[in-house]
C-alpha atoms as a PDB file:
ATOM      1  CA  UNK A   1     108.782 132.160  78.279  1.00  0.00           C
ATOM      2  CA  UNK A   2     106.823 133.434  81.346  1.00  0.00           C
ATOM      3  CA  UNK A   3     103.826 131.513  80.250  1.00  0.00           C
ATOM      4  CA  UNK A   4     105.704 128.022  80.024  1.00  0.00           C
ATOM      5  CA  UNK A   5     107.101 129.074  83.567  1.00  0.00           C
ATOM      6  CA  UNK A   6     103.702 129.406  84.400  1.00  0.00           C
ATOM      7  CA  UNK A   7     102.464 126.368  83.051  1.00  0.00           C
ATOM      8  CA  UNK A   8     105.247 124.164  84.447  1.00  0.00           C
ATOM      9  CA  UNK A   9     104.488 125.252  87.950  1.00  0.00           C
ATOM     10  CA  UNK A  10     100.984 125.016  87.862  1.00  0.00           C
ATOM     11  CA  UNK A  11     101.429 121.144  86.552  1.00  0.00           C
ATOM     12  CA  UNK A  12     103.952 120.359  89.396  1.00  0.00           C
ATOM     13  CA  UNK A  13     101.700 121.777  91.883  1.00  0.00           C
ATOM     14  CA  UNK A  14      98.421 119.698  90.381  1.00  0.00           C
ATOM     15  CA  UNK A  15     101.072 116.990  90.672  1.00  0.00           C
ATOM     16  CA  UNK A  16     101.990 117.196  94.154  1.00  0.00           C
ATOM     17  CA  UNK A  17      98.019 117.761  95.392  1.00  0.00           C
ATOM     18  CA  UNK A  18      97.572 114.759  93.262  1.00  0.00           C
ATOM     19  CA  UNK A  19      99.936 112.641  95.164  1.00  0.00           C
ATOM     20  CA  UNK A  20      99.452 114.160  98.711  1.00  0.00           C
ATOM     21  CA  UNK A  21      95.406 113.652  98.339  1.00  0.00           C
ATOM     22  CA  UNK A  22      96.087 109.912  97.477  1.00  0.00           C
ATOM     23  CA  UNK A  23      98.388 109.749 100.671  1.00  0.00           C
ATOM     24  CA  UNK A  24      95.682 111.529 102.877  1.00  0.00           C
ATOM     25  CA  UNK A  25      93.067 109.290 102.072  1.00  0.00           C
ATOM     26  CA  UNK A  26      94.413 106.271 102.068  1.00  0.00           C
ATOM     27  CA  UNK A  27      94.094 103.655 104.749  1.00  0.00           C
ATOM     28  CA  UNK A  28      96.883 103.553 107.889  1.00  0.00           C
ATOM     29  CA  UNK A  29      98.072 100.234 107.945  1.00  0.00           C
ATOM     30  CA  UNK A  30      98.433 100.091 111.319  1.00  0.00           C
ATOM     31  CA  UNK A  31      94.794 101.332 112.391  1.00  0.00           C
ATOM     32  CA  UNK A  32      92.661  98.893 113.943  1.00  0.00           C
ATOM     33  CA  UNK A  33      90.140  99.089 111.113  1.00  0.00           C
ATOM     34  CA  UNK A  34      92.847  97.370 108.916  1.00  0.00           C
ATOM     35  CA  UNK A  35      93.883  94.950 110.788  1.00  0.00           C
ATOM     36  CA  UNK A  36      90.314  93.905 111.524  1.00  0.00           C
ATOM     37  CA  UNK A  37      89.297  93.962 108.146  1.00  0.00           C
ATOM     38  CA  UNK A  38      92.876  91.950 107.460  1.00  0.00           C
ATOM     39  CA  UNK A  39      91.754  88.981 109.522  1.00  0.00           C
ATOM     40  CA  UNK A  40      88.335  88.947 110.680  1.00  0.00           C
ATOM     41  CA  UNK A  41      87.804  87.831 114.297  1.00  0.00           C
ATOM     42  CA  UNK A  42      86.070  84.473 114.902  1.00  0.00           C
ATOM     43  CA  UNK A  43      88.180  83.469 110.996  1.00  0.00           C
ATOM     44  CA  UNK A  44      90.177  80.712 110.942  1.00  0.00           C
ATOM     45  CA  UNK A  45      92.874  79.589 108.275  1.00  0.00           C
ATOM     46  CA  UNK A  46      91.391  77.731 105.629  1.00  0.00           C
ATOM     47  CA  UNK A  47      93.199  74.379 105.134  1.00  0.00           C
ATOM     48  CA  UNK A  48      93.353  73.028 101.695  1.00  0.00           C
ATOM     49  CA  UNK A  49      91.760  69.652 101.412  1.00  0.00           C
ATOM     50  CA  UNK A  50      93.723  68.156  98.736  1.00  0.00           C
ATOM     51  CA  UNK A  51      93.298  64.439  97.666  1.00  0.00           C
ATOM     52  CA  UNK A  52      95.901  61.516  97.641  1.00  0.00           C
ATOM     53  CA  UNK A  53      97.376  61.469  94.622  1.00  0.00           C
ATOM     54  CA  UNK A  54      99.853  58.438  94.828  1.00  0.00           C
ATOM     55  CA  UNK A  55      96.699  56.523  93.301  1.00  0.00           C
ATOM     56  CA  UNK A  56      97.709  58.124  89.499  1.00  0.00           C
ATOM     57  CA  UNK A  57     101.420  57.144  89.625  1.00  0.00           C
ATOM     58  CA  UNK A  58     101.116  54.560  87.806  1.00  0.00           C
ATOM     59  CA  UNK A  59      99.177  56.036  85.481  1.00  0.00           C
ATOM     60  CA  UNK A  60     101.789  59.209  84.993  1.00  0.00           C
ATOM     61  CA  UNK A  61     104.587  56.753  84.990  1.00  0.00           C
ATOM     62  CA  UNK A  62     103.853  54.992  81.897  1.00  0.00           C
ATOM     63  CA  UNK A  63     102.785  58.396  80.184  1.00  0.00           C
ATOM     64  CA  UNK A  64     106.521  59.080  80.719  1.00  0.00           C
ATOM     65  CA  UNK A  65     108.294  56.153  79.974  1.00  0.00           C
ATOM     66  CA  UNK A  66     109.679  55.663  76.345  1.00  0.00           C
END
């Protein structure tokens, strides 16, 4: 019985160091490092060039009609 005593506490502590090691070496995200590698300076938006696509209608709208 001692032994699975032992054996349970040893796994929750490997546990916790597990978890707390992730936390420590993770990146704030409110350092400036993040929010410089979140938007780059000099980066704009990119804005989606999409075509016109009213040319097709007519195309789709026979497709659907029965």
């Amino acid at each position: 019985m001692l032994f699975q005593w032992i054996m349970g506490i040893v796994a929750l502590a490997a546990l916790i160091v597990f978890l707390l090691s992730d936390k420590w070496t993770s990146k704030s995200r409110h350092s400036s490092y993040y929010e410089q590698v979140k938007k780059p300076q000099g980066k704009e938006p990119r804005l989606a060039n999409l075509p016109d696509a009213s040319k097709h209608d007519e195309f789709y709208s026979r497709l659907n009609a029965r």
